[in-house]
N, C-alpha and C. Protein backbone atom coordinates (compact mmCIF):
# COMPACT_ATOMS: atom_id res chain seq x y z
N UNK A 1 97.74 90.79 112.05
CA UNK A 1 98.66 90.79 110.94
C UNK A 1 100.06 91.01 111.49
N UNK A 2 100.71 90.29 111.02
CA UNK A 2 102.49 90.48 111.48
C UNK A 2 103.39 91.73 110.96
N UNK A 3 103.84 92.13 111.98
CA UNK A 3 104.38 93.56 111.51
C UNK A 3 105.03 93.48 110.26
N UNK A 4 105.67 92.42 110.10
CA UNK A 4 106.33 92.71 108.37
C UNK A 4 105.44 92.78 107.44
N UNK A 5 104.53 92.05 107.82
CA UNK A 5 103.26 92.23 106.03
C UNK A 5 102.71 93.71 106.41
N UNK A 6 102.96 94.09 107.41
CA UNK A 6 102.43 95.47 107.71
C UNK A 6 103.14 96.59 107.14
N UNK A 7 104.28 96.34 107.16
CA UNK A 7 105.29 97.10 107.27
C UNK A 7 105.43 97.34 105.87
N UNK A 8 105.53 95.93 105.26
CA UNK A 8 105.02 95.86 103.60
C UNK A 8 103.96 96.27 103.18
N UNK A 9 102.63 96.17 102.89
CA UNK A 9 101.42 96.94 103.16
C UNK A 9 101.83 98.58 102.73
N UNK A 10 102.40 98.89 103.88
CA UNK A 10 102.77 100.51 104.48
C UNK A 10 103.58 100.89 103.40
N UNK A 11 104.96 100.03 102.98
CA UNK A 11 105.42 100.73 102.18
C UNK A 11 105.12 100.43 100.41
N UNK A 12 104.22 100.22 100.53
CA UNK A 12 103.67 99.66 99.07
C UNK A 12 102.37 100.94 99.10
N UNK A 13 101.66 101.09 99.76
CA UNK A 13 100.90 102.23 100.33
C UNK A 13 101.60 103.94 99.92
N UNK A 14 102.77 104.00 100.56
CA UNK A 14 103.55 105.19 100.18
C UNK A 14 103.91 104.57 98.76
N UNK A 15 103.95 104.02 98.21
CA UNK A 15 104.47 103.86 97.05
C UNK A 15 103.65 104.47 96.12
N UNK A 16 102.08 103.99 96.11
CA UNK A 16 101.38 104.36 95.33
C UNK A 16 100.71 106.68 95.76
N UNK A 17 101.14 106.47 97.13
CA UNK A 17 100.79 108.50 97.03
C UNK A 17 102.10 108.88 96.22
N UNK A 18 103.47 108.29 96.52
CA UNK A 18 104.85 108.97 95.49
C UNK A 18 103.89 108.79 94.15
N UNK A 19 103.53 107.84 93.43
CA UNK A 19 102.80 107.77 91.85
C UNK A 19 101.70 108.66 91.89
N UNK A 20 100.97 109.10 92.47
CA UNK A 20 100.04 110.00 92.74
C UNK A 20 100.24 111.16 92.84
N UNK A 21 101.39 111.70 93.55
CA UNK A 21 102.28 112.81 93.58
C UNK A 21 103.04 113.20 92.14
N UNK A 22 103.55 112.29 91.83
CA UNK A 22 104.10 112.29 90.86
C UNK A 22 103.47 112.78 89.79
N UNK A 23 102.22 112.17 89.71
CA UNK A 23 101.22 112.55 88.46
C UNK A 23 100.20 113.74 88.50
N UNK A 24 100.25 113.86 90.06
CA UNK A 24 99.69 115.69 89.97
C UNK A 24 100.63 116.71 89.76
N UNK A 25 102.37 116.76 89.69
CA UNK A 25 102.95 117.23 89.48
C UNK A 25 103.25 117.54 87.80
N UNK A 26 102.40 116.81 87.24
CA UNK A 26 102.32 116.86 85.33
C UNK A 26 101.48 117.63 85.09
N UNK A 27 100.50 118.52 85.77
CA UNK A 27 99.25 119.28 85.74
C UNK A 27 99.42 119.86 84.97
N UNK A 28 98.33 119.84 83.46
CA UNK A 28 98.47 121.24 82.75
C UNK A 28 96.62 121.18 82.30
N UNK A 29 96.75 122.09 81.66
CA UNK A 29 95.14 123.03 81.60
C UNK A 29 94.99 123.14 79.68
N UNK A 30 93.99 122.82 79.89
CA UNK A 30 93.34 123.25 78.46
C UNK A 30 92.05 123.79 78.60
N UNK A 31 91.50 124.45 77.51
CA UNK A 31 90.34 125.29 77.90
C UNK A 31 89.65 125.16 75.98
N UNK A 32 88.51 125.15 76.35
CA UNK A 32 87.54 124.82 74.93
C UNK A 32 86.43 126.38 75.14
N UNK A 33 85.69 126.88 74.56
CA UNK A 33 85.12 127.92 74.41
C UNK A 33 84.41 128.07 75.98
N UNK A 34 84.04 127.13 76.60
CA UNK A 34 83.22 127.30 78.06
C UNK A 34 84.02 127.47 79.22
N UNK A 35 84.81 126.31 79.00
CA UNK A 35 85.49 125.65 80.33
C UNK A 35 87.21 125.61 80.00
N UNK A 36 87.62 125.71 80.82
CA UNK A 36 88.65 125.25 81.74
C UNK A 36 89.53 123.96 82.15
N UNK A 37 90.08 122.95 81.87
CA UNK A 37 90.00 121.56 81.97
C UNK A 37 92.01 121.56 82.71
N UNK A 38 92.01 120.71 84.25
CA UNK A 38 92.69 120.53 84.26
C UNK A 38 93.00 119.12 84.14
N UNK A 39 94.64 118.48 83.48
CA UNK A 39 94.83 117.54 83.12
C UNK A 39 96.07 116.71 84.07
N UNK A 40 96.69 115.86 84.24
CA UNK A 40 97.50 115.45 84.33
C UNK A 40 98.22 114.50 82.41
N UNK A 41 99.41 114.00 82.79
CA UNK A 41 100.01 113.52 81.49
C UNK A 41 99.44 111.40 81.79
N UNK A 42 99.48 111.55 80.62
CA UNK A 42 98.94 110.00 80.50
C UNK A 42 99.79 108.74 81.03
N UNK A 43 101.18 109.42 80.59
CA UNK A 43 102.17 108.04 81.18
C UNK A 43 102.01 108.13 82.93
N UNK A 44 102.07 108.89 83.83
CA UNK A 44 102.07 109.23 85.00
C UNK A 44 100.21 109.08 85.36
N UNK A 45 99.50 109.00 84.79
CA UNK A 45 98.24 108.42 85.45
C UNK A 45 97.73 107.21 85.24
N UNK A 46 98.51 106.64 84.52
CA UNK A 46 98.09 104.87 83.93
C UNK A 46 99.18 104.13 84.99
N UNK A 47 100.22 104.87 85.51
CA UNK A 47 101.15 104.35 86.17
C UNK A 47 100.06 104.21 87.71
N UNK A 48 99.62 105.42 87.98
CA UNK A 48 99.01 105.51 89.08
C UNK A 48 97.63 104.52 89.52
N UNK A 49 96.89 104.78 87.96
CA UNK A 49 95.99 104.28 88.12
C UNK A 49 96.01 102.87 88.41
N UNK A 50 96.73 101.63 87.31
CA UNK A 50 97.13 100.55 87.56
C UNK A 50 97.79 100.02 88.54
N UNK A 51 98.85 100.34 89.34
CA UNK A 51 99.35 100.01 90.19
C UNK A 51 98.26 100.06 91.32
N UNK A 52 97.45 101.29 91.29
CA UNK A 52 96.89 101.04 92.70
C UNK A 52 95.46 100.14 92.61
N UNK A 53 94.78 99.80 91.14
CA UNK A 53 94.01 98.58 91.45
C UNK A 53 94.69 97.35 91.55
N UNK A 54 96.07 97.47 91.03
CA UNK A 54 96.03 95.99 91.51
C UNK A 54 96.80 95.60 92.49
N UNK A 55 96.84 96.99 93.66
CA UNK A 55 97.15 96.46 95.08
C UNK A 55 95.88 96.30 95.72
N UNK A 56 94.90 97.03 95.11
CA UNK A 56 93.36 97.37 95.57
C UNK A 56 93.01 95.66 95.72
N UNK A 57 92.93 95.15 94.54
CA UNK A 57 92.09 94.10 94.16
C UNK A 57 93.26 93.31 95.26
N UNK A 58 94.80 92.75 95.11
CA UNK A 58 95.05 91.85 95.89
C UNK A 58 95.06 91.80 97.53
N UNK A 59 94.99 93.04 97.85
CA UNK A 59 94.95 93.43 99.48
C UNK A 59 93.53 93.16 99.95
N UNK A 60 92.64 93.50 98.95
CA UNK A 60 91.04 93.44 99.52
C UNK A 60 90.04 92.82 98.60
N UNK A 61 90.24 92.36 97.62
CA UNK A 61 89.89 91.39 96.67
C UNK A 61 88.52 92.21 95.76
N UNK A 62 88.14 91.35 94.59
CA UNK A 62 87.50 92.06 93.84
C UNK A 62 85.84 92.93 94.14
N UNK A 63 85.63 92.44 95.45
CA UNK A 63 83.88 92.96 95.96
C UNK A 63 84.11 94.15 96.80
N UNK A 64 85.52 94.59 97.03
CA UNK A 64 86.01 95.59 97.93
C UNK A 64 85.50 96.91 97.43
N UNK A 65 84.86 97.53 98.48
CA UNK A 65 84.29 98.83 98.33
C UNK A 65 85.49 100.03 97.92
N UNK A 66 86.57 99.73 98.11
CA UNK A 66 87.39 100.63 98.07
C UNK A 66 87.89 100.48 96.62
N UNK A 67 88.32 98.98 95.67
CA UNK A 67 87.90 98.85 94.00
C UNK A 67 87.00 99.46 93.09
N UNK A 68 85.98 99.40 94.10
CA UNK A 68 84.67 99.97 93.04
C UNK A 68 84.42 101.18 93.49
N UNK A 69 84.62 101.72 94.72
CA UNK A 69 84.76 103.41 94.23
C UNK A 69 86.31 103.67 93.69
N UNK A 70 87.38 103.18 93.51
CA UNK A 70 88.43 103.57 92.77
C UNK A 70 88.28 103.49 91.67
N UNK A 71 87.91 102.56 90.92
CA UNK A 71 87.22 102.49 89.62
C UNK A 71 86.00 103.24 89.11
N UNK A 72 85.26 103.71 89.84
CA UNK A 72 84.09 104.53 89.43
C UNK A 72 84.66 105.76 89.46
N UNK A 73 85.64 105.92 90.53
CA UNK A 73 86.68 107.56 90.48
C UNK A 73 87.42 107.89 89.51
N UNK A 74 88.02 106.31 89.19
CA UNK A 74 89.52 107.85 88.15
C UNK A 74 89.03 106.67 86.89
N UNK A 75 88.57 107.23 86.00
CA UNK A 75 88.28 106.98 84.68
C UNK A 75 89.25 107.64 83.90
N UNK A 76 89.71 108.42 84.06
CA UNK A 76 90.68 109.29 83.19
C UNK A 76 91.67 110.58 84.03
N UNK A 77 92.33 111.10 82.50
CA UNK A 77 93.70 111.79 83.88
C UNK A 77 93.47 112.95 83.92
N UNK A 78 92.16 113.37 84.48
CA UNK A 78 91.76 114.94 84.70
C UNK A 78 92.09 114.93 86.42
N UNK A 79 92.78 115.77 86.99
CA UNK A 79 93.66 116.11 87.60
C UNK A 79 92.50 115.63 88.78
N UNK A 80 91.45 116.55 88.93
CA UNK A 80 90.56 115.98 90.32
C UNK A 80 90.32 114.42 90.64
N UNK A 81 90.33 114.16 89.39
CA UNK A 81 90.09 112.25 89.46
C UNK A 81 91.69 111.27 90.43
N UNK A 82 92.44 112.19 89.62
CA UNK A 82 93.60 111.57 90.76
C UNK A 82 93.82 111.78 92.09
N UNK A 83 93.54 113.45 92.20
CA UNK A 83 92.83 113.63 93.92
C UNK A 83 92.31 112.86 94.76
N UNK A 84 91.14 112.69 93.98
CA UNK A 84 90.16 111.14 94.59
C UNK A 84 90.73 109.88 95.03
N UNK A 85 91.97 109.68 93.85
CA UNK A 85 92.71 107.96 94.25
C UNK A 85 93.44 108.29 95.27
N UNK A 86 94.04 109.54 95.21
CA UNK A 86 94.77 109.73 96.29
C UNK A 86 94.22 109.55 97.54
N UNK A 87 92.81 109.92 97.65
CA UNK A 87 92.27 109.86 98.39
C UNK A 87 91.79 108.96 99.13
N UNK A 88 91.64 107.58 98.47
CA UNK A 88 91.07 106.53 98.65
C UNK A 88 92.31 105.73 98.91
N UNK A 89 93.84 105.99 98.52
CA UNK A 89 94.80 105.12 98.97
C UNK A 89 95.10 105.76 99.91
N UNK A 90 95.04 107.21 100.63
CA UNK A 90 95.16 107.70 102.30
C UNK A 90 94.40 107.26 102.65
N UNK A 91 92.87 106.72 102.45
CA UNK A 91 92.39 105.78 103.39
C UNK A 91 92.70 104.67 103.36
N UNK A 92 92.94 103.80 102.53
CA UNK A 92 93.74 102.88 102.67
C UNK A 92 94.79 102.36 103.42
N UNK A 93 95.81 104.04 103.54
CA UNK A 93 97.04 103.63 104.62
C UNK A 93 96.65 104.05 105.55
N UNK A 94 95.30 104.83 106.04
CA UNK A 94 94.99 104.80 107.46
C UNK A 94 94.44 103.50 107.76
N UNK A 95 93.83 103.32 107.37
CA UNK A 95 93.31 101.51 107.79
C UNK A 95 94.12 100.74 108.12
N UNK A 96 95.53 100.45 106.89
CA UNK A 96 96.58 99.46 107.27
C UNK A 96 97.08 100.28 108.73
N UNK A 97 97.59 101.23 109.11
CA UNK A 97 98.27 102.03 109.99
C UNK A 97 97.97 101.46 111.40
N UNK A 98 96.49 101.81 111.27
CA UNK A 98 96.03 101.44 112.62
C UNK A 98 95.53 100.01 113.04
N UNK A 99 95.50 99.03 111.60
CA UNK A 99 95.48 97.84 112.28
C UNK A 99 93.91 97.34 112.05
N UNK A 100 93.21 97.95 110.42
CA UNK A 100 92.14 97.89 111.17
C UNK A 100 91.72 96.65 109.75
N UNK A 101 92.96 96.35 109.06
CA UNK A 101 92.58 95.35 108.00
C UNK A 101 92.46 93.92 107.99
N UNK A 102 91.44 93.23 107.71
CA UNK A 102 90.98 92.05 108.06
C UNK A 102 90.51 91.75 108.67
N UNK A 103 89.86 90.50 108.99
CA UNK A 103 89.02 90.29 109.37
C UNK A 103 89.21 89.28 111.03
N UNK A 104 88.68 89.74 111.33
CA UNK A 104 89.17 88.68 113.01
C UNK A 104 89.87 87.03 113.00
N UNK A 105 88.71 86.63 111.99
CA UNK A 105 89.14 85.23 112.01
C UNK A 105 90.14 85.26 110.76
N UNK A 106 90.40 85.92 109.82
CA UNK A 106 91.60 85.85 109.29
C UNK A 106 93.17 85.89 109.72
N UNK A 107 92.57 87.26 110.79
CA UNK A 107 93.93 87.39 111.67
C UNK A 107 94.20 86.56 112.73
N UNK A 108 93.55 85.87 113.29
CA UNK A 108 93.24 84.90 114.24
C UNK A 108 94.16 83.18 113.56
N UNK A 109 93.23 83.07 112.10
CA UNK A 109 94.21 81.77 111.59
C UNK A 109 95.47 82.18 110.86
N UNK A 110 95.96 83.54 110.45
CA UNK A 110 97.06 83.92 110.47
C UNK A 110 98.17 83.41 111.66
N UNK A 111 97.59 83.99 112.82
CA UNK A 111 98.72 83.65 114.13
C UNK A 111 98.85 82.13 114.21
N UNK A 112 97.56 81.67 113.87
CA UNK A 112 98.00 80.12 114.41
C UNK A 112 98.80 79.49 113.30
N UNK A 113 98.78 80.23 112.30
CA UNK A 113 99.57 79.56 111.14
C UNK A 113 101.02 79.97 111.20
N UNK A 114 101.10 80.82 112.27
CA UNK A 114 102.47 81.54 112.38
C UNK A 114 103.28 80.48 113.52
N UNK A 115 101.99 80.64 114.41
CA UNK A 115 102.50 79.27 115.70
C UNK A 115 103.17 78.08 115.23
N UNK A 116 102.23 77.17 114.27
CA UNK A 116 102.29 76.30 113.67
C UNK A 116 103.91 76.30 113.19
N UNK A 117 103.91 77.38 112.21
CA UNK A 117 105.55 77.52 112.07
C UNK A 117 106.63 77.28 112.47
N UNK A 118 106.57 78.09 113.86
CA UNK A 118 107.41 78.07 114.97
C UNK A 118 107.79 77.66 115.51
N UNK A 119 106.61 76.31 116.08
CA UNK A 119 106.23 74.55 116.51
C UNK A 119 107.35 73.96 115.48
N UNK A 120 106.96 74.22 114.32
CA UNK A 120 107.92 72.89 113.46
C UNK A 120 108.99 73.66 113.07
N UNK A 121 109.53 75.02 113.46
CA UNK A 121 110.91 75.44 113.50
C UNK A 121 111.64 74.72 114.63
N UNK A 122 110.95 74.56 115.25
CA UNK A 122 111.44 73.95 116.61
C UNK A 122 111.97 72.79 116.80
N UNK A 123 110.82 72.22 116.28
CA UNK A 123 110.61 70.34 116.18
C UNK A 123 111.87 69.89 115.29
N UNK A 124 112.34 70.61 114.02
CA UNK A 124 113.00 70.73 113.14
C UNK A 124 114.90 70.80 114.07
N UNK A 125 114.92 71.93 114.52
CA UNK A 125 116.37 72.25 114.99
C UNK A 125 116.33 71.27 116.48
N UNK A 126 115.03 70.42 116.53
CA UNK A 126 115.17 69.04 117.34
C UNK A 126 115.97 67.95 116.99
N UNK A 127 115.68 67.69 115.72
CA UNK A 127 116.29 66.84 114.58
C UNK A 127 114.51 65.90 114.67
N UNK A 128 113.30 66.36 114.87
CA UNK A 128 112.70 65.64 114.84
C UNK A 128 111.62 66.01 113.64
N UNK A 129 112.33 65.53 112.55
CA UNK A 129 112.26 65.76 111.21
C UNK A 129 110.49 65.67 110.86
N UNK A 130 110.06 64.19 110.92
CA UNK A 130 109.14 63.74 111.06
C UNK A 130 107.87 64.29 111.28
N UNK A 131 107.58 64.52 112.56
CA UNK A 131 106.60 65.42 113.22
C UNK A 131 106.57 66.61 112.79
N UNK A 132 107.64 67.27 112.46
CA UNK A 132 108.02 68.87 112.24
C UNK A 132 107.33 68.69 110.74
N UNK A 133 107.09 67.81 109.71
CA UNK A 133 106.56 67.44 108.38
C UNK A 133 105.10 67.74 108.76
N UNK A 134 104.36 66.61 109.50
CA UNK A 134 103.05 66.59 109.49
C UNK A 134 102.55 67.64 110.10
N UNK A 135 103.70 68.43 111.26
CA UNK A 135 102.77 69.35 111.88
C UNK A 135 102.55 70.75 110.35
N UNK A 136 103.76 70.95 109.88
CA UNK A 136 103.47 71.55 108.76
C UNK A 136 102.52 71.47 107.94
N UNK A 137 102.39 70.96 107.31
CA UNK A 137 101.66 69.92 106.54
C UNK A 137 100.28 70.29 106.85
N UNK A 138 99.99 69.93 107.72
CA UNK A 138 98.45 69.99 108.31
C UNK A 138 98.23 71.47 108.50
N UNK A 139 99.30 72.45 108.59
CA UNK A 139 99.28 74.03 108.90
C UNK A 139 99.10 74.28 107.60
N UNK A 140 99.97 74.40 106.64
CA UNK A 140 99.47 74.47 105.51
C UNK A 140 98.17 73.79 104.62
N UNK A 141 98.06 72.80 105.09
CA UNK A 141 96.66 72.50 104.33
C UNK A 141 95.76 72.98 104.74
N UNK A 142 95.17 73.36 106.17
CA UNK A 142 94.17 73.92 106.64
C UNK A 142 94.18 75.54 106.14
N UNK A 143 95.44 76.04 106.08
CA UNK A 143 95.56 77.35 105.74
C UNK A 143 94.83 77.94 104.44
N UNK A 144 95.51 77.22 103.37
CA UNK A 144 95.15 76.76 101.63
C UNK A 144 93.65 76.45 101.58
N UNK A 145 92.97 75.46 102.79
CA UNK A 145 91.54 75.48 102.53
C UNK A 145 90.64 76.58 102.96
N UNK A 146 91.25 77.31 104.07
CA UNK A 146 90.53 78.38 104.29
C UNK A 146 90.69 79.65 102.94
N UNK A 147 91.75 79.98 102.67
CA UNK A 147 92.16 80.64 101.43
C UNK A 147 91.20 80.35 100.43
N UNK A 148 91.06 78.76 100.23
CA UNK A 148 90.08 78.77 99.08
C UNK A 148 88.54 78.66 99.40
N UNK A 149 88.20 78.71 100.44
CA UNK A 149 86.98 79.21 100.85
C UNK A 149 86.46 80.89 101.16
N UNK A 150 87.71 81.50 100.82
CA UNK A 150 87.25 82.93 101.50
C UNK A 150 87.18 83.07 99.78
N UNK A 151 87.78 82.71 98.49
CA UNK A 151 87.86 83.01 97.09
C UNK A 151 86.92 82.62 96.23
N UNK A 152 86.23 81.53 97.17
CA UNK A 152 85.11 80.68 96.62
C UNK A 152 85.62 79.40 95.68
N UNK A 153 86.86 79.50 95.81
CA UNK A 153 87.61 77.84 95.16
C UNK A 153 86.66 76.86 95.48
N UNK A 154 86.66 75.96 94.66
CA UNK A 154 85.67 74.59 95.40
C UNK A 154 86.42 73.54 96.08
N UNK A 155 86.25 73.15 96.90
CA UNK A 155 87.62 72.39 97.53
C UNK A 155 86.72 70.79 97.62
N UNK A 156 87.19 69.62 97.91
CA UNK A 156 86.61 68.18 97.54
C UNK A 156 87.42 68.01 99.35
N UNK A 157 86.09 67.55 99.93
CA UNK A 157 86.91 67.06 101.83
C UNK A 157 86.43 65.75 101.47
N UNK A 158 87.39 65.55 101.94
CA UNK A 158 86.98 63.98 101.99
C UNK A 158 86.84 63.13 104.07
């Protein structure tokens, strides 16, 4: 993965512990004849909660183990439940951190799609307009078909 989507990743990552932070800092307590109940406030855990499935779902898509225990975790804004997300987006930014997201051959046709780029940045400030098209072209289409094979798109080869 290229340090900028990383870098992005990372700070989209801290973004969601500041919303997490944020919403354990609303902590208040109610108590019914047995128990004890701590809470967070609703605007500050819908903020938390939402934002971080739907970095969940686009970073690692909908079969991701880390969706479905985030979703089985914070059902509501009782203060331990946000603990948990918190918890599950520090693993999250340890994973991005160290490099450990995706999959080989993703990161593998990433670079060559980066090469590819580079090739027809090149070809381009050649003035060799032409070539610098198809080599694109063919980088992007192969890219788009792998994309829609990892989503299960149906794609027509001819």
């Amino acid at each position: 993965m290229s340090k900028k989507i990383n870098n992005v990743l990372i700070e989209r990552v801290n973004h969601l512990i500041e919303l997490a932070n944020k919403s354990l800092a609303t902590k208040f307590t109610t108590e019914d004849s047995f128990h004890w109940y701590d809470w967070v406030s609703h605007e500050s855990f819908y903020e938390f909660q939402t934002a971080s499935q739907s970095f969940i779902l686009n970073v690692y898509g909908e079969n991701s183990p880390y969706l479905s225990q985030f979703k089985q975790s914070i059902v509501n804004n009782k203060y331990e439940q946000v603990l948990a997300g918190k918890g599950i987006i520090n693993s999250i930014k340890t994973e991005i951190e160290n490099g450990w997201l995706g999959t080989l051959k993703g990161l593998m046709s990433s670079e060559i799609f980066s090469d590819f780029l580079e090739m027809s940045q090149h070809l381009l400030e050649e003035n060799y307009k032409d070539p610098a098209a198809v080599m694109i072209g063919s980088a992007l289409e192969e890219h788009l078909r792998q994309l829609s094979l990892k989503h299960g798109i149906p794609i027509n080869e001819m």
